[in-house]
Protein backbone atom coordinates (compact mmCIF):
# COMPACT_ATOMS: atom_id res chain seq x y z
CA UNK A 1 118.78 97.84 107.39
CA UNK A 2 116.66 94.51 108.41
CA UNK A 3 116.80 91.34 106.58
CA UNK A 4 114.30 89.04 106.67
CA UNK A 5 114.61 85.25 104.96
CA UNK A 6 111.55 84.02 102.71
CA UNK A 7 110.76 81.00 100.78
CA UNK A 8 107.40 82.98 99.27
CA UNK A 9 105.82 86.27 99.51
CA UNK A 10 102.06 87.37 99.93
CA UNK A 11 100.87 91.22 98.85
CA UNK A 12 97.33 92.61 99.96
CA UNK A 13 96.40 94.51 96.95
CA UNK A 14 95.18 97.77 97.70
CA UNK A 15 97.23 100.12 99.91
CA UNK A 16 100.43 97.78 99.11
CA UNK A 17 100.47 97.21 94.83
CA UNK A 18 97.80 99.91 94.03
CA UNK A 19 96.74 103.45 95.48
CA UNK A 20 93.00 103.02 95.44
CA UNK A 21 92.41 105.12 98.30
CA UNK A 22 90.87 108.25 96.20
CA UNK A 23 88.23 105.91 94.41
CA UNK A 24 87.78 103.91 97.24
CA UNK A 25 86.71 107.24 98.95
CA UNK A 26 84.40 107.72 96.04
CA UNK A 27 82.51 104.49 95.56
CA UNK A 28 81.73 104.17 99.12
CA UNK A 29 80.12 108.13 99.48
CA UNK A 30 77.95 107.16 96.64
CA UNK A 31 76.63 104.03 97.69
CA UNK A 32 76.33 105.82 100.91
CA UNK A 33 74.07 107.89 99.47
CA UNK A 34 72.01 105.67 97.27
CA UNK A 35 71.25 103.47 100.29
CA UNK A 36 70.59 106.18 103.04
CA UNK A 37 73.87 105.38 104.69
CA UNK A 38 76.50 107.09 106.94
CA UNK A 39 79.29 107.86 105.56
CA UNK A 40 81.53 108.72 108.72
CA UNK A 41 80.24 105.38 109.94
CA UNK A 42 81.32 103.32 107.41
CA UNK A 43 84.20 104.50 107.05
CA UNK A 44 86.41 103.65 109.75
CA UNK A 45 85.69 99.66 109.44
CA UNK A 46 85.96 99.32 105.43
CA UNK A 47 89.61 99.49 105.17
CA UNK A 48 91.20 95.64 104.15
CA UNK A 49 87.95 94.10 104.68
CA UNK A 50 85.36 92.90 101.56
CA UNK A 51 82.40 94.97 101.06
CA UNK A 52 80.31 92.51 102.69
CA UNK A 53 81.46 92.44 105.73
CA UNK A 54 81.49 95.96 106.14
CA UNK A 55 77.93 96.23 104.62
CA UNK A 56 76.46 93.56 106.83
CA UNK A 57 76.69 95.89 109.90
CA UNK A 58 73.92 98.14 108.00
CA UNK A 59 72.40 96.63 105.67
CA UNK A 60 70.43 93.02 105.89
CA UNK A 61 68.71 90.64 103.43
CA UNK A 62 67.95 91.80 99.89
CA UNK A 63 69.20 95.49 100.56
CA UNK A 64 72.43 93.85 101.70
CA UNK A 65 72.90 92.29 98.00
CA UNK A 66 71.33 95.26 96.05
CA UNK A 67 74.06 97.10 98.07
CA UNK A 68 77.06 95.47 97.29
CA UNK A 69 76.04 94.61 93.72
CA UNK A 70 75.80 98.33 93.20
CA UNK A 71 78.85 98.48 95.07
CA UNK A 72 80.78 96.78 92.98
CA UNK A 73 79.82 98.34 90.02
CA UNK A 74 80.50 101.94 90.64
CA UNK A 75 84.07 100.89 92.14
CA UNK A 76 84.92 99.21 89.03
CA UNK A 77 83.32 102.32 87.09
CA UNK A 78 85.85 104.31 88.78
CA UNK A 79 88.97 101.60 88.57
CA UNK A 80 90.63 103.25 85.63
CA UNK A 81 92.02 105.77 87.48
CA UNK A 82 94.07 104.27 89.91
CA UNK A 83 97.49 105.10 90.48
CA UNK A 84 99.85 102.04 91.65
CA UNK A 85 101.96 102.41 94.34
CA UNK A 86 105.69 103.83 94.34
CA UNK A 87 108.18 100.83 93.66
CA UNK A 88 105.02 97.87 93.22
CA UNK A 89 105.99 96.97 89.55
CA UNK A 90 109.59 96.69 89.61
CA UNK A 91 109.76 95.07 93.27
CA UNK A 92 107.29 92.43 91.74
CA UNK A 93 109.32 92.20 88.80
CA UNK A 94 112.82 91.61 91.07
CA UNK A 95 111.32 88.67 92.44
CA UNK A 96 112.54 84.61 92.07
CA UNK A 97 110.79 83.21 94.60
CA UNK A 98 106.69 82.05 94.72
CA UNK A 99 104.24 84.72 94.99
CA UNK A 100 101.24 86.07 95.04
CA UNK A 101 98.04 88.26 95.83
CA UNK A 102 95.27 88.31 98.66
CA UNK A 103 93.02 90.60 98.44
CA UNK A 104 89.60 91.88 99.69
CA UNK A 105 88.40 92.81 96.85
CA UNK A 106 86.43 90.46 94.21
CA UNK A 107 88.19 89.23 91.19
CA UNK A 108 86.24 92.10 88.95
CA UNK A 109 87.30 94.71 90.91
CA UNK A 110 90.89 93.95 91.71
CA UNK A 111 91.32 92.89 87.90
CA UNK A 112 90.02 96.43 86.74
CA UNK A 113 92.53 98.36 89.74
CA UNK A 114 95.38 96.38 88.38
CA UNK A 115 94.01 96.98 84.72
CA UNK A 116 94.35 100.59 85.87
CA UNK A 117 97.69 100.78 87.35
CA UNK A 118 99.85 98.93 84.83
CA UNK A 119 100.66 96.40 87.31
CA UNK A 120 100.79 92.78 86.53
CA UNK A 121 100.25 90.24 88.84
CA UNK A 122 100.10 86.89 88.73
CA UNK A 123 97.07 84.83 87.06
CA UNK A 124 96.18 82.83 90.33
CA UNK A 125 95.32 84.98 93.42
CA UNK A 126 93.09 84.82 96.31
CA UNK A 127 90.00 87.25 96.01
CA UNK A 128 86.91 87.49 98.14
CA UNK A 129 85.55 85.69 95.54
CA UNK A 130 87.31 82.23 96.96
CA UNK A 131 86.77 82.58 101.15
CA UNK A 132 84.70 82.14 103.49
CA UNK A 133 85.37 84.52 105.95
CA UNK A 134 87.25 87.24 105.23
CA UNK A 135 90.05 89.06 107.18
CA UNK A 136 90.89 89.53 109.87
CA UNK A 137 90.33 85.89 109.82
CA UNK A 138 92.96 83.99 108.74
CA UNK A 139 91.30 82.00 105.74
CA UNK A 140 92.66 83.99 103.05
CA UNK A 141 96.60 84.30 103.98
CA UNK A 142 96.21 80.33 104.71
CA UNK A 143 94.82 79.44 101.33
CA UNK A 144 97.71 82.10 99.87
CA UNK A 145 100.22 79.75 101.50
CA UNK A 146 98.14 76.69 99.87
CA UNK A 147 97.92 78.74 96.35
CA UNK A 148 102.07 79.46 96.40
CA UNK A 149 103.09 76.17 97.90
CA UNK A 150 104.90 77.36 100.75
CA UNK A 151 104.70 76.93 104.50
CA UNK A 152 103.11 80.11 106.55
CA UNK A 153 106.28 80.60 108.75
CA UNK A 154 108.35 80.86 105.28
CA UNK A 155 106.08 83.69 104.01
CA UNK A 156 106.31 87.24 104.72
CA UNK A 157 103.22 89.16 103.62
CA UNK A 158 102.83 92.85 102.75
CA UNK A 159 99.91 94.80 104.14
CA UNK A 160 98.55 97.65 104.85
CA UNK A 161 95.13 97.16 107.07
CA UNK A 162 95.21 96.29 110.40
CA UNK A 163 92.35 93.90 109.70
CA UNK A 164 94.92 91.86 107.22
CA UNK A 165 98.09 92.13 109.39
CA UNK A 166 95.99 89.97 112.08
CA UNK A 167 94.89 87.92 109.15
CA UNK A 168 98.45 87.67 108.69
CA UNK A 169 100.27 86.86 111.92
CA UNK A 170 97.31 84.39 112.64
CA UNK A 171 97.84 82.69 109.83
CA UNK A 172 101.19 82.18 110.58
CA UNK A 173 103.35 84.65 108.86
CA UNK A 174 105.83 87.37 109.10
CA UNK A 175 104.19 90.54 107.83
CA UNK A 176 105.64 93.89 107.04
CA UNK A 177 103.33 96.80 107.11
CA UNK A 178 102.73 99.36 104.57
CA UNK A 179 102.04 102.69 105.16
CA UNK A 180 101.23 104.30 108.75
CA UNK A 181 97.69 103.66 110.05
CA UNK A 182 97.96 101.96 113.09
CA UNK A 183 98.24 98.93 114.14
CA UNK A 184 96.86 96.56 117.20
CA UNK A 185 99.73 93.92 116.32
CA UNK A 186 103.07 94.33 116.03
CA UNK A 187 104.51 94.01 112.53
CA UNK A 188 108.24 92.46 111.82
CA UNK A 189 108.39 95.69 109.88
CA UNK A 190 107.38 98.67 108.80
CA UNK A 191 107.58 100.62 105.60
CA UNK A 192 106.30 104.08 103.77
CA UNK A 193 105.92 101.65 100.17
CA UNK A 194 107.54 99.42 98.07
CA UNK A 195 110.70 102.22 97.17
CA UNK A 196 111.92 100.90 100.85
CA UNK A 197 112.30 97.28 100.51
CA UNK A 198 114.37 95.23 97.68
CA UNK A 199 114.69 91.50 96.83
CA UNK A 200 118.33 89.73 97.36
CA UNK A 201 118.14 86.76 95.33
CA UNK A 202 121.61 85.36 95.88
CA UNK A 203 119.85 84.97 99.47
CA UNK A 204 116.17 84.66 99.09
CA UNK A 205 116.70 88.02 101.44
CA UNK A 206 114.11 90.59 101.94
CA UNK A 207 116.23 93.57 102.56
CA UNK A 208 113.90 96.43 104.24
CA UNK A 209 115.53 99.93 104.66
């Protein structure tokens, strides 16, 4: 059993609240074929990053923004459907200290996967809708600290991309991973989902195991 000491948490969205891995799978093989794309070659680099940044590498210009318009639209389409993950709702629901969301995904779509799962999560999050650059840069976990108030070296985030755990740690805090792709840093932990972690509030503890 590992405890780890918090002032705040931060969750990625999909892959660590919500399963959206099935209509993920979906809404990228039909864009793929609506735009003339590669499937196989898209996938490996779309996983924690926003649609845009993935699409960029392939598409240019006015196709670019047809493309992840039309994204966008058939992901929310398929939204409805998404399962959350094991233990999300009542580890979010154990919690007393600041939180919050950062996720990929634009406000739209990760309102309509949340819509979907039963989960709910906090009115202010950070989307791709409010950075710059998105992960693996560190924009969105810093404005996450900004957003909840608290320092990055108090916050441990939840994530399940490599892309976001270096957004993470180079932002400045701890970060757990979720689930088993691999990673090229080094998280403080590692868990299968939420079922393995609970929230000690006599301690402001984050008890993993």
């Amino acid at each position: 059993m590992q405890r780890i000491s918090v002032s705040g948490l931060l969750f990625d969205n999909d892959g660590v609240l919500v399963d959206s891995h099935a209509q993920v799978e979906v809404a990228w093989a039909e864009l793929a074929r609506r735009f003339d794309l590669d499937y196989e070659a898209l996938a490996p680099v779309l996983i924690g990053r926003r649609a845009v940044d993935t699409l960029r590498k392939f598409l240019t210009g006015d196709v670019l923004a047809a493309a992840v318009d039309q994204l966008e639209i058939i992901e929310i389409d398929v939204a409805h459907d998404t399962p959350r993950i094991n233990g999300a709702s009542e580890f979010l629901h154990s919690l007393t200290i600041p939180w919050s969301v950062v996720t990929s995904a634009t406000s739209a779509l990760a309102s309509a996967r949340w819509a979907g799962a039963g989960l709910a999560v906090p009115n202010a999050v950070i989307t791709a809708d409010h950075v710059t650059n998105g992960k693996p840069d560190p924009e969105a976990y810093l404005r996450g600290a900004e957003l909840i108030g608290i320092a990055p070296a108090e916050i441990l985030v939840f994530e399940d991309a490599p892309a976001g755990g270096v957004a993470a740690r180079n932002a400045g805090c701890m970060v757990v991973a979720v689930g088993d792709l691999e990673w090229t840093i080094e998280p403080d932990a590692r868990i299968p989902d939420l079922t393995h972690v609970r929230f000690d509030a006599a301690h402001s503890d984050v008890v993993i195991g």
